[in-house]
C-alpha atoms as a PDB file:
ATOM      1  CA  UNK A   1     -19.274  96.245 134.856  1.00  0.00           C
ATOM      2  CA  UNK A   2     -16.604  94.699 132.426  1.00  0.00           C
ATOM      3  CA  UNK A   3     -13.952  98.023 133.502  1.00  0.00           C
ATOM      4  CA  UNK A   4     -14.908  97.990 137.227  1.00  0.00           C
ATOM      5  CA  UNK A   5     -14.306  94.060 137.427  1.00  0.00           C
ATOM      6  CA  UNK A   6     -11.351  94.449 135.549  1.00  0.00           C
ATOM      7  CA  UNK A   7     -10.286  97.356 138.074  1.00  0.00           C
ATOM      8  CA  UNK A   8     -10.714  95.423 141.218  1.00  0.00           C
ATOM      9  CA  UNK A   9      -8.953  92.646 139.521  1.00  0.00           C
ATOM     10  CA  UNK A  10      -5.663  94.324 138.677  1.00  0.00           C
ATOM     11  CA  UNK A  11      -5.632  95.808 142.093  1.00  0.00           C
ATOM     12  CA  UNK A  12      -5.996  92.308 143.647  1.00  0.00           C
ATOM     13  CA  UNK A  13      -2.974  91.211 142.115  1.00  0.00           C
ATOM     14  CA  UNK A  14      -1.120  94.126 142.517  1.00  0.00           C
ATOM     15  CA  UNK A  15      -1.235  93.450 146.334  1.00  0.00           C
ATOM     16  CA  UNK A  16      -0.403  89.440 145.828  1.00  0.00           C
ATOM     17  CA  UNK A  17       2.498  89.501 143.394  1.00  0.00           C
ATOM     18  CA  UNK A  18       4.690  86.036 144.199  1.00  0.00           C
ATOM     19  CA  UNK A  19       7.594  87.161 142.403  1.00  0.00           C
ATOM     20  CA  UNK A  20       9.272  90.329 141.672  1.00  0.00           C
ATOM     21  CA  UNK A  21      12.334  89.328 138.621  1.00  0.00           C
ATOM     22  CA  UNK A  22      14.523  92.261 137.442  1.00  0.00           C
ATOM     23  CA  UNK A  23      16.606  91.709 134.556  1.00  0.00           C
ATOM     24  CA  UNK A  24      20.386  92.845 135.312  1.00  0.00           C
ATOM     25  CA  UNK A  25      21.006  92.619 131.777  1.00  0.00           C
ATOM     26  CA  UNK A  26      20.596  91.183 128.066  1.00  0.00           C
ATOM     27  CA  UNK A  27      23.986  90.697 127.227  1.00  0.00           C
ATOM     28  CA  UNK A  28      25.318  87.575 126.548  1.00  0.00           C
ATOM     29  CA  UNK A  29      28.873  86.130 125.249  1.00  0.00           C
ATOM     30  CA  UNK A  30      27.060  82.552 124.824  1.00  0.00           C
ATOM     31  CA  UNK A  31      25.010  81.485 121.583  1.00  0.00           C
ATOM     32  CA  UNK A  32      22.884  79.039 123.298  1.00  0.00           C
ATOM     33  CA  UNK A  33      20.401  76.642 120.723  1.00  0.00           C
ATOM     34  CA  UNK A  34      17.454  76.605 123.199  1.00  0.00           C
ATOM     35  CA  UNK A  35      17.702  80.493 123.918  1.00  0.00           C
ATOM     36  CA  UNK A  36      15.687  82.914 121.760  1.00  0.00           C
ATOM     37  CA  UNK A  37      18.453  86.134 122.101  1.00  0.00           C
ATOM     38  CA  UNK A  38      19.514  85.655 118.353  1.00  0.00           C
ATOM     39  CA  UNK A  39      16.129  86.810 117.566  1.00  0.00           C
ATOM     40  CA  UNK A  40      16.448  89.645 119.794  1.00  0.00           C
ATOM     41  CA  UNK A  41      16.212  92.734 118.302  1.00  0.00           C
ATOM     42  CA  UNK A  42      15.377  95.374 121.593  1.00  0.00           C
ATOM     43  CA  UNK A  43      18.621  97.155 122.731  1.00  0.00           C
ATOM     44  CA  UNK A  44      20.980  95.540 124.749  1.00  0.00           C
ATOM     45  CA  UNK A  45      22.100  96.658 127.879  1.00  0.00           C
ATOM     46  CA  UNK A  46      22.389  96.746 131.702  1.00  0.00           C
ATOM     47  CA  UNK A  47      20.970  98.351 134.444  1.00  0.00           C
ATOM     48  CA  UNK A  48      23.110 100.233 136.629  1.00  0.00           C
ATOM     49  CA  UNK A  49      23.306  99.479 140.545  1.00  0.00           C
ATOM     50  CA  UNK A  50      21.495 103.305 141.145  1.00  0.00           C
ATOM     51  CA  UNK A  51      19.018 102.036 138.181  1.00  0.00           C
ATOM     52  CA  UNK A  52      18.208  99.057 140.443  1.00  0.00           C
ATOM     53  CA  UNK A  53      18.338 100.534 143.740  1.00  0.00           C
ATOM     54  CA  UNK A  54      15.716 103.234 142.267  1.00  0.00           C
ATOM     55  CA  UNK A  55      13.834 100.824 140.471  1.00  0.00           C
ATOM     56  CA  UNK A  56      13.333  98.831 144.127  1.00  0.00           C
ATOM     57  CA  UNK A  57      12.186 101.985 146.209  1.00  0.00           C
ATOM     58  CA  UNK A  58       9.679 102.359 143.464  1.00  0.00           C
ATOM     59  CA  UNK A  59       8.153  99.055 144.098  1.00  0.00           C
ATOM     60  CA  UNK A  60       9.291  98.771 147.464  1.00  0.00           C
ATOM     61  CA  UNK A  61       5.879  98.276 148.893  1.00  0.00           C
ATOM     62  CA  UNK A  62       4.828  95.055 146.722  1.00  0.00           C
ATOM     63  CA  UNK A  63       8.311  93.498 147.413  1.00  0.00           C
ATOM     64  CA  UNK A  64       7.970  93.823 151.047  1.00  0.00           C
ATOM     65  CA  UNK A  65       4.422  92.164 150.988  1.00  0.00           C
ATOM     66  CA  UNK A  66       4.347  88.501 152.713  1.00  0.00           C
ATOM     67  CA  UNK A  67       2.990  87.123 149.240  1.00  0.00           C
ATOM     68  CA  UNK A  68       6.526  87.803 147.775  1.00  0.00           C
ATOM     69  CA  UNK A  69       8.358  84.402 147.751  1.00  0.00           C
ATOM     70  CA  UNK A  70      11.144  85.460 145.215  1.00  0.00           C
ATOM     71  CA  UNK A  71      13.420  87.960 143.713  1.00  0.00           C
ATOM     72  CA  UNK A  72      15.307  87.105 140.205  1.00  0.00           C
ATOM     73  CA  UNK A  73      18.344  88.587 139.048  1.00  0.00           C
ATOM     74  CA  UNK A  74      18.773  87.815 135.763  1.00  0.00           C
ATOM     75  CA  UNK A  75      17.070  88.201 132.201  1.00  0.00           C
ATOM     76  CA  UNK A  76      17.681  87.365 129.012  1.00  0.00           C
ATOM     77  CA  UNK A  77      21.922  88.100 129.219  1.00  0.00           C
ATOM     78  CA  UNK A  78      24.462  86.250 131.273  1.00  0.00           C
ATOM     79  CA  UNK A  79      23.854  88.201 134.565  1.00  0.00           C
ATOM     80  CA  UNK A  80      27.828  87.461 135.755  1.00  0.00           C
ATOM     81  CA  UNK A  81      28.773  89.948 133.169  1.00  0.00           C
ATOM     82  CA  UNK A  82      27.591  92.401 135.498  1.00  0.00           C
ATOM     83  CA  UNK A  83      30.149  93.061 138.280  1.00  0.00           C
ATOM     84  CA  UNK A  84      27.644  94.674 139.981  1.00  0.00           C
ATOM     85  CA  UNK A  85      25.029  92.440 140.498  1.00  0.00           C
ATOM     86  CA  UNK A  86      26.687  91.134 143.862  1.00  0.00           C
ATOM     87  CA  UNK A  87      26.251  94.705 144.860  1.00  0.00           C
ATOM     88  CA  UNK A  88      22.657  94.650 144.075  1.00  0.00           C
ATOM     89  CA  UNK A  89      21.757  91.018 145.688  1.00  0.00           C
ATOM     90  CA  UNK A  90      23.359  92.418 149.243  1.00  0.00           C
ATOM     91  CA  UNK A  91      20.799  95.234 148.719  1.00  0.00           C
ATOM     92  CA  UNK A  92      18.026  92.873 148.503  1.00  0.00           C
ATOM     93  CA  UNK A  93      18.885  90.968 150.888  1.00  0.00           C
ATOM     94  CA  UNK A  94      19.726  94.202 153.368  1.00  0.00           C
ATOM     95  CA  UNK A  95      16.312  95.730 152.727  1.00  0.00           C
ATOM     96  CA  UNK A  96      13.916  92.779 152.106  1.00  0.00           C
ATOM     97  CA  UNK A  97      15.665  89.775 153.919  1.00  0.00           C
ATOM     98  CA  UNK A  98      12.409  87.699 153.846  1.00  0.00           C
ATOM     99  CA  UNK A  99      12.743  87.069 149.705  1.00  0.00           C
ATOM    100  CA  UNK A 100      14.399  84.509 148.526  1.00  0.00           C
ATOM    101  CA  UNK A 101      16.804  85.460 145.830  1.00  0.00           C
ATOM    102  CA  UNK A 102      17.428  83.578 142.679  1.00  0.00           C
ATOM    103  CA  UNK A 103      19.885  83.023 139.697  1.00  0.00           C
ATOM    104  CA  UNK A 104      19.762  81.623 136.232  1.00  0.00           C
ATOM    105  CA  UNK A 105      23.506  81.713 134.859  1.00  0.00           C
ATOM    106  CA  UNK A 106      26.166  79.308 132.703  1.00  0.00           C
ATOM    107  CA  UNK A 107      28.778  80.259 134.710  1.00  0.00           C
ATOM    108  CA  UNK A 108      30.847  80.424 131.759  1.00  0.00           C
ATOM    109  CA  UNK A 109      31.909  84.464 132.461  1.00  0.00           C
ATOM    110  CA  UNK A 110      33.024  84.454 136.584  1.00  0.00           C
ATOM    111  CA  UNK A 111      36.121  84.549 138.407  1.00  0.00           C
ATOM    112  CA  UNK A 112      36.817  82.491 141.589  1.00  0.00           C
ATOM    113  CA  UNK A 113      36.613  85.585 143.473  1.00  0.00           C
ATOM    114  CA  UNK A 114      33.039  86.532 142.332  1.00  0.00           C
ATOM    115  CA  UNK A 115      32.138  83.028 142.835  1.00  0.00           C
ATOM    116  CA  UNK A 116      32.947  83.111 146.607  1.00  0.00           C
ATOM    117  CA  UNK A 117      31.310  86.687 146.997  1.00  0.00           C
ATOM    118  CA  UNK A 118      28.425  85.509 145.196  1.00  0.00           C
ATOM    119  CA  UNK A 119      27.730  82.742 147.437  1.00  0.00           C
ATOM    120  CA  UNK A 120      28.405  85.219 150.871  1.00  0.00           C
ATOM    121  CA  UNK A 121      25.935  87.970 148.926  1.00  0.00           C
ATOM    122  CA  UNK A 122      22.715  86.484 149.803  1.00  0.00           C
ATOM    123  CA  UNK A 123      21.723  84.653 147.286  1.00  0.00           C
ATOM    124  CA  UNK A 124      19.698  82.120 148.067  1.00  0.00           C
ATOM    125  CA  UNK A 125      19.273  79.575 144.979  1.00  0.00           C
ATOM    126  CA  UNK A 126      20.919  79.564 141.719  1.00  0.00           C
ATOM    127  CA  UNK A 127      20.285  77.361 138.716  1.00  0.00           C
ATOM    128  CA  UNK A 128      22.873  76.454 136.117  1.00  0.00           C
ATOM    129  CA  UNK A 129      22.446  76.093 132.843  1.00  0.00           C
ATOM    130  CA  UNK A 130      24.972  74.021 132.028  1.00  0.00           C
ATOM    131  CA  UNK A 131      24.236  71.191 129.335  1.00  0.00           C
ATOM    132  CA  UNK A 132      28.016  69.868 127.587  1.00  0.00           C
ATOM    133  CA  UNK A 133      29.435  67.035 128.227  1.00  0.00           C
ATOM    134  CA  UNK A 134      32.445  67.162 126.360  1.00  0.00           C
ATOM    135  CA  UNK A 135      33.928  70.232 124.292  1.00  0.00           C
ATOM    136  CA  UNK A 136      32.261  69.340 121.225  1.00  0.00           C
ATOM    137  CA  UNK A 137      28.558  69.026 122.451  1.00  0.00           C
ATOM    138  CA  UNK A 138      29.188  72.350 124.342  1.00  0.00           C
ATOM    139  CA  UNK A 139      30.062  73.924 121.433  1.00  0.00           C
ATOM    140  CA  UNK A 140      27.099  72.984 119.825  1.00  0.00           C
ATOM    141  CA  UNK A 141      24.520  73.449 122.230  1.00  0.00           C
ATOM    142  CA  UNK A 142      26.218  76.537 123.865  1.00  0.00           C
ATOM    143  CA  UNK A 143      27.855  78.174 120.627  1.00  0.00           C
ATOM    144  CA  UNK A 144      31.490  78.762 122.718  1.00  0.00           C
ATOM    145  CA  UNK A 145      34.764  77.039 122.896  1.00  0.00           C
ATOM    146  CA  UNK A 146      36.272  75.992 126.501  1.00  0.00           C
ATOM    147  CA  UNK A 147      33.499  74.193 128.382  1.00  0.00           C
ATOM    148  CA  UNK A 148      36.246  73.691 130.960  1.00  0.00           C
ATOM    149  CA  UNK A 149      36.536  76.689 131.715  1.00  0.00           C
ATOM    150  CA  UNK A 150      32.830  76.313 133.045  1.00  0.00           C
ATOM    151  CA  UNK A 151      32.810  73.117 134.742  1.00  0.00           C
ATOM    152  CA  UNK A 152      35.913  74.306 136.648  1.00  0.00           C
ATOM    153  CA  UNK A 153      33.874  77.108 137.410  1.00  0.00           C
ATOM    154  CA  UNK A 154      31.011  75.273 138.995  1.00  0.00           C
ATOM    155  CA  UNK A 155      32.723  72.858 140.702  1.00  0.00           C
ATOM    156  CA  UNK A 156      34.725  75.625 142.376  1.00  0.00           C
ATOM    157  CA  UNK A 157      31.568  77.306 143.663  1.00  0.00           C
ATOM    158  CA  UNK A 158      29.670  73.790 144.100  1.00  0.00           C
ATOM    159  CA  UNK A 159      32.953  72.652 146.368  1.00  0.00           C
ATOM    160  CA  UNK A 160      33.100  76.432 148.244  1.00  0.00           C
ATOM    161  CA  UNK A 161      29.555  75.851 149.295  1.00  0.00           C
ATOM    162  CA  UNK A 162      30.114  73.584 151.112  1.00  0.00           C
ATOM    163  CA  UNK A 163      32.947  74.832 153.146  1.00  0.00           C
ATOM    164  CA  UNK A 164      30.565  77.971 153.790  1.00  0.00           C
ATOM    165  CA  UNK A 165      28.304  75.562 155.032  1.00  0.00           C
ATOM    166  CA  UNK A 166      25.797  75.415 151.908  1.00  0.00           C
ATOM    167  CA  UNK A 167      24.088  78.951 152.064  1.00  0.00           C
ATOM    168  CA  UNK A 168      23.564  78.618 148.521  1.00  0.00           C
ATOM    169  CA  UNK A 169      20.790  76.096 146.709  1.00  0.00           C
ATOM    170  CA  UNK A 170      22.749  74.987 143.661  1.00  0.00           C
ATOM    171  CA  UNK A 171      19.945  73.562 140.594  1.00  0.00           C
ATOM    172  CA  UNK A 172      21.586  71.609 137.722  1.00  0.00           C
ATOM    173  CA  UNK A 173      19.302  71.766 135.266  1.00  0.00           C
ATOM    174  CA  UNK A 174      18.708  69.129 132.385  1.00  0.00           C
ATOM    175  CA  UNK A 175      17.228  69.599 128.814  1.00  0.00           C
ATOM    176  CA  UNK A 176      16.735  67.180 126.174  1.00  0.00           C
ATOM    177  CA  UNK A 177      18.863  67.880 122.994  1.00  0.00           C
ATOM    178  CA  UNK A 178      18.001  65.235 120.477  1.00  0.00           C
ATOM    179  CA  UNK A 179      16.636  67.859 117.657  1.00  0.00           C
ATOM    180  CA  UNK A 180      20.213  69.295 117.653  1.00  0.00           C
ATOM    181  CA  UNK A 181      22.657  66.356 118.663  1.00  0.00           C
ATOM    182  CA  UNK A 182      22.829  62.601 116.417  1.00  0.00           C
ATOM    183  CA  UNK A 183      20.624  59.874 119.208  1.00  0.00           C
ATOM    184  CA  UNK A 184      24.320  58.431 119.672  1.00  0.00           C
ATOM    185  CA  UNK A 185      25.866  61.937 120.446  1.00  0.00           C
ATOM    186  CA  UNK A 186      22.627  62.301 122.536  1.00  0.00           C
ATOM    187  CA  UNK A 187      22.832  59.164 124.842  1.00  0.00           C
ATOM    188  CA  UNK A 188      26.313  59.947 125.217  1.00  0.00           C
ATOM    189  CA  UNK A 189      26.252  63.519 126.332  1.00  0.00           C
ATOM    190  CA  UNK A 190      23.070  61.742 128.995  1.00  0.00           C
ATOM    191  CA  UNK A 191      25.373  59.135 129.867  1.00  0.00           C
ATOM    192  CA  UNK A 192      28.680  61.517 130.855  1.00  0.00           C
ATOM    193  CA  UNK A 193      26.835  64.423 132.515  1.00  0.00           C
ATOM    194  CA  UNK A 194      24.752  61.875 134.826  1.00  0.00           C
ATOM    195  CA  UNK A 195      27.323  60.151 135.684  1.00  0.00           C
ATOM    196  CA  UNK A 196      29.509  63.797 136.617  1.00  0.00           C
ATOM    197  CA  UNK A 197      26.216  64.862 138.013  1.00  0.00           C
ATOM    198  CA  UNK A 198      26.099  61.900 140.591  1.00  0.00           C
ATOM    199  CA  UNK A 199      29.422  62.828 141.945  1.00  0.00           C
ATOM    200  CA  UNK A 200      27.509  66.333 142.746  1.00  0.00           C
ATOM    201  CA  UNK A 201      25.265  64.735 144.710  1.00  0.00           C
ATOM    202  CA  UNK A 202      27.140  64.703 147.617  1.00  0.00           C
ATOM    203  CA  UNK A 203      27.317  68.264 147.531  1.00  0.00           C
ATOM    204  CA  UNK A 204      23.688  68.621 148.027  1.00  0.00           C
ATOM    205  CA  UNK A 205      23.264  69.692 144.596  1.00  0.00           C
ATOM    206  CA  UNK A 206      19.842  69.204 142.909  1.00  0.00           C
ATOM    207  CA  UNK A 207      19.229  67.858 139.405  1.00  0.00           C
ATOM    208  CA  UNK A 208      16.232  69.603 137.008  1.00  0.00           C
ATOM    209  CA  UNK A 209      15.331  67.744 134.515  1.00  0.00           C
ATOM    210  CA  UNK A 210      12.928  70.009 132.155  1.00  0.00           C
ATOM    211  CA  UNK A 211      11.947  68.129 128.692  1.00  0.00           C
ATOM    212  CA  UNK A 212      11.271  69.819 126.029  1.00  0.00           C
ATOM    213  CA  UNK A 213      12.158  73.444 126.195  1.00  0.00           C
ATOM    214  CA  UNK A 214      10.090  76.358 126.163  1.00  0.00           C
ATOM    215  CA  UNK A 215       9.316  77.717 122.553  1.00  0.00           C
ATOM    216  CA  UNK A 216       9.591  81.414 123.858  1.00  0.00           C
ATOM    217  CA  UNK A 217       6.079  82.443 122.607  1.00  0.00           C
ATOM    218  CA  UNK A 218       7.533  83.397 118.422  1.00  0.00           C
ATOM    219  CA  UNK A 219      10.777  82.034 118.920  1.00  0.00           C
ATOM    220  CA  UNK A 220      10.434  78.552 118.272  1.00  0.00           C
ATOM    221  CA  UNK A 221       7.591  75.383 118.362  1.00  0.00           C
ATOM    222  CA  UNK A 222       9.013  72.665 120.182  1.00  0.00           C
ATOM    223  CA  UNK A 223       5.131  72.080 121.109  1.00  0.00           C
ATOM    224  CA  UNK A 224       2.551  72.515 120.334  1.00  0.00           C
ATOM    225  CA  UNK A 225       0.298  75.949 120.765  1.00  0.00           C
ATOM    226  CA  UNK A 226      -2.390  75.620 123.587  1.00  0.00           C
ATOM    227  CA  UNK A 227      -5.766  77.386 123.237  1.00  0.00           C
ATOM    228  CA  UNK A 228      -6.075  77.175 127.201  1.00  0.00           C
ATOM    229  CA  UNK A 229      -6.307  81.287 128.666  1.00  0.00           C
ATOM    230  CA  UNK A 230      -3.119  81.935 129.558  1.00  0.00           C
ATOM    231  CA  UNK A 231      -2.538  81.905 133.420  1.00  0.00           C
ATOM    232  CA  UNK A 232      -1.333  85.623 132.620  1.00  0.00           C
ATOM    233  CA  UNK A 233      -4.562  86.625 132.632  1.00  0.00           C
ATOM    234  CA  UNK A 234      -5.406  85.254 136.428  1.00  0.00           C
ATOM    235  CA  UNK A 235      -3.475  82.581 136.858  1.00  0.00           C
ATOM    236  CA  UNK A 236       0.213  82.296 138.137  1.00  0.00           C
ATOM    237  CA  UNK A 237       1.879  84.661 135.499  1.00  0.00           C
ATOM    238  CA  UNK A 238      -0.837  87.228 136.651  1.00  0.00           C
ATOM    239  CA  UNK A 239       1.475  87.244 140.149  1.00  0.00           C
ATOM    240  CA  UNK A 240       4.387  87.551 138.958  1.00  0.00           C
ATOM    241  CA  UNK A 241       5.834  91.291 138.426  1.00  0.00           C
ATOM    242  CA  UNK A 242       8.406  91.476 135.270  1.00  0.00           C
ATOM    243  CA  UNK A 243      10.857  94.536 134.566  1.00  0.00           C
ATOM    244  CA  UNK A 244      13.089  94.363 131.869  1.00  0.00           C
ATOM    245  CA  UNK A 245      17.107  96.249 132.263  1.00  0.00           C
ATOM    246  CA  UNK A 246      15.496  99.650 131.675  1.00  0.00           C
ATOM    247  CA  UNK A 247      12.699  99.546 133.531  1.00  0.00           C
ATOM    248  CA  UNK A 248       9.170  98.284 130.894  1.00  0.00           C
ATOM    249  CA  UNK A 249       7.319  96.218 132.716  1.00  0.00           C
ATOM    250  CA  UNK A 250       6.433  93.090 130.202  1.00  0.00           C
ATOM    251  CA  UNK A 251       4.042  90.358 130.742  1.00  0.00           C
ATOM    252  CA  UNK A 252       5.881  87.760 131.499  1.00  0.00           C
ATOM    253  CA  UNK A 253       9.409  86.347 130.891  1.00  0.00           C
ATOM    254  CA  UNK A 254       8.624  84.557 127.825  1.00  0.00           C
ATOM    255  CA  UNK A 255       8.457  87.996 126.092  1.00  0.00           C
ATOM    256  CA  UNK A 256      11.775  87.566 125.257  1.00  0.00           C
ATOM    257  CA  UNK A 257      11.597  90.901 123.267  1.00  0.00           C
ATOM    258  CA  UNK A 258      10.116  92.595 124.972  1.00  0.00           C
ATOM    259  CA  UNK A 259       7.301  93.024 122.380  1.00  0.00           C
ATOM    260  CA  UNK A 260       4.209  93.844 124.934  1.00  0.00           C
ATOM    261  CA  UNK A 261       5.345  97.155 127.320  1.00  0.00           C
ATOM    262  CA  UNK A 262       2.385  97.958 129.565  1.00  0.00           C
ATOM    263  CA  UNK A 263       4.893 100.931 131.208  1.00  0.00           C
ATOM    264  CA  UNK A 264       7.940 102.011 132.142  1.00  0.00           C
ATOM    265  CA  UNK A 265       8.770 101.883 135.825  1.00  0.00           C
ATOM    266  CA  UNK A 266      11.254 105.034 135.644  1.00  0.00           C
ATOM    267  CA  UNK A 267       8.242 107.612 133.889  1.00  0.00           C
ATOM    268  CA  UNK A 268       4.921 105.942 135.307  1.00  0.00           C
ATOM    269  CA  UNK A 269       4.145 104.088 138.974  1.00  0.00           C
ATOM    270  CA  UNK A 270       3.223 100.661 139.129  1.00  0.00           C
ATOM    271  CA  UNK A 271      -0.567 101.187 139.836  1.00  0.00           C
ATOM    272  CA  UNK A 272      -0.787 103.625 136.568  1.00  0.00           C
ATOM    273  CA  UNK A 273       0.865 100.749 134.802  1.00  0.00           C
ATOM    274  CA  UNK A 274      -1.865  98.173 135.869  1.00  0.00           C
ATOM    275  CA  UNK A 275      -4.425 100.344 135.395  1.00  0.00           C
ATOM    276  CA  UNK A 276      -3.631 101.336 131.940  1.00  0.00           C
ATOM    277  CA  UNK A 277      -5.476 100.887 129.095  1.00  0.00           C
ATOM    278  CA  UNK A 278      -2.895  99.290 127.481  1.00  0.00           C
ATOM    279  CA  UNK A 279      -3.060  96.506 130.263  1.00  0.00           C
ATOM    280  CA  UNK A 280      -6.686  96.245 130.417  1.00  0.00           C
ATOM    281  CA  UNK A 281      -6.781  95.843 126.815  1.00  0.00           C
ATOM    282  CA  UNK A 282      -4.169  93.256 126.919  1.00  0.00           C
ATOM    283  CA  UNK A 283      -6.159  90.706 129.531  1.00  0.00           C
ATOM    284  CA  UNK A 284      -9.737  91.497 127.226  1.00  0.00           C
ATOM    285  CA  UNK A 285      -7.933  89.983 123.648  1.00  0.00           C
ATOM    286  CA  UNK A 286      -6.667  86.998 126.419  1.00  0.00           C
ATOM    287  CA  UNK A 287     -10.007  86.331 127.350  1.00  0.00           C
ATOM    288  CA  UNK A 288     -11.929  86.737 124.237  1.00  0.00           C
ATOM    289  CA  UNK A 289      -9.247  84.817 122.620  1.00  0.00           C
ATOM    290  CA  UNK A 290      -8.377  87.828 120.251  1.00  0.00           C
ATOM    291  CA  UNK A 291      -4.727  87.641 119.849  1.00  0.00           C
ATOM    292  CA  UNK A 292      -3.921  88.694 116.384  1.00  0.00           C
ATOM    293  CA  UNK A 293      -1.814  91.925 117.789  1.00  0.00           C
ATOM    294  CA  UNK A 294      -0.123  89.705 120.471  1.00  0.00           C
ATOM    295  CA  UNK A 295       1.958  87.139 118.359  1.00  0.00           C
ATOM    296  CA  UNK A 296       4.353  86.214 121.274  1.00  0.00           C
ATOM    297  CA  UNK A 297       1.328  85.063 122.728  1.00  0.00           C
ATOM    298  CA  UNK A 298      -0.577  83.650 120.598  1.00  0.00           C
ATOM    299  CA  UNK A 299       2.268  81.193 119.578  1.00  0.00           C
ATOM    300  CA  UNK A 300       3.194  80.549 122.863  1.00  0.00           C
ATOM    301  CA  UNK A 301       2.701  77.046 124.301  1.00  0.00           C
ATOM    302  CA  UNK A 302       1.503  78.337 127.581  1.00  0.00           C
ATOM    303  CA  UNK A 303       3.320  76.139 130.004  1.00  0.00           C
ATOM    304  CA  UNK A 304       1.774  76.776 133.035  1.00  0.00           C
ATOM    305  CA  UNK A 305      -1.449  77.181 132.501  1.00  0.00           C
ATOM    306  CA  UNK A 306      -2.919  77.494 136.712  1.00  0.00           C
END
């Protein structure tokens, strides 16, 4: 009874995924404090355009359903290192026009160029991780020099958006950094990006403000560890389809290593993948609470729990 419940289950969700997120790639120029890639120890790399395209007719039938809401772009890398990824987001948007495509990028590594193609590709939201307020603070919480070099960057594609008449959602996001700055570099760093943020308003730019971070399941323990069931199991995570640059399909994207595989999309289909014993295994130690094999999980803080 346990298997055939289990069965019907992952069929279920196979047929109501809410979003399908494909990372470009898990390369990265940035050293960012909140981000977990210095603990990365998976290869690096990108998938191609004909990787992606092939990857998409694979799963062409789930992205197409009416439960899809979203498409992501991006990973655990700076996707605007890949000059093909406005390529790829026109071929979303040519072959499954009813997703809404997203972005999560510094906008450190662009040109104006890309910007402007980027907002004519089809993207439909992108949210920017952009946290300095002066070059010191985005030194340390971004681990680069030249944080001029991205604010001129998103003001050039905040400013274009508009004279393209705002096809784009642009998301600037907010984090708390008081267990890296001093309080006084803290309130200042607030202080100056609010107030540049408020001039963005105008724009129609929206402001995030996410406090505290994530701990990336091992990565870090900014809070602490629920002993809720994971909404992986049959919650919200449960919906959401995640494919790493070469194709394993992970559990979600706090599996920043990629440490759980069920499959590989480019040797097995998706229903073989669900229906794996590697899978089914995977939701039984979630239920029963038995994650001793699963440490990315089992020090995760859940988030979203529903």
């Amino acid at each position: 009874m346990v298997v055939v419940g289990t069965v019907l289950y992952i069929y279920q969700a196979m047929k109501k995924f809410e979003e399908i997120r494909i990372e470009n790639t898990n390369r990265c120029p940035l050293h960012c404090k909140t981000c977990p890639r210095k603990k990365m120890s998976r290869e690096k790399g990108r998938m191609s355009y004909a990787a992606f395209v092939d990857i998409c007719g694979r799963i062409s039938e789930y992205i197409s359903s009416p439960s899809v809401r979203y498409f992501d772009v991006h990973g655990y890398g700076e996707p605007l290192v890949d000059k093909e990824i406005t390529r790829k987001i026109r071929f979303v948007k040519d072959n499954f026009p009813n997703v809404t495509i997203r972005m999560v990028s510094t906008l450190y590594v662009t040109t104006e160029i890309m910007l402007e193609e980027l907002i004519q590709s089809g993207l439909g939201e992108i949210v920017i991780s952009h946290y300095g307020a002066s070059e010191e603070d985005y030194r340390l919480i971004h681990g680069v020099h030249n944080y001029h070099r991205a604010r001129h960057n998103i003001e050039y594609l905040i400013r274009k958006n508009s004279e393209l008449g705002y096809p784009l959602m642009v998301i600037l996001e907010n984090l708390d950094f008081s267990n890296i700055l001093t309080s006084e570099q803290e309130n200042a760093r607030r202080q100056t990006l609010h107030s540049w943020q408020k001039k963005l308003k105008k724009y129609r730019v929206k402001i995030r403000n996410i406090a505290p971070p994530h701990n990336w399941g091992s990565a870090y323990q900014y809070m602490d560890v629920s002993s809720s069931i994971c909404s992986v199991v049959s919650g919200f995570r449960s919906r959401v389809l995640q494919i790493t640059w070469n194709g394993d399909v992970i559990p979600c994207c706090f599996d920043f290593n990629a440490d759980v595989v069920f499959g590989n999309l480019f040797k097995e289909d998706l229903e073989s993948i669900f229906n794996s014993n590697t899978y089914k295994h995977f939701l039984l130690c979630h239920k029963e609470n038995k994650l001793e094999n699963f440490p990315t999980c089992r020090l995760c803080n859940r988030c979203l729990i529903d």
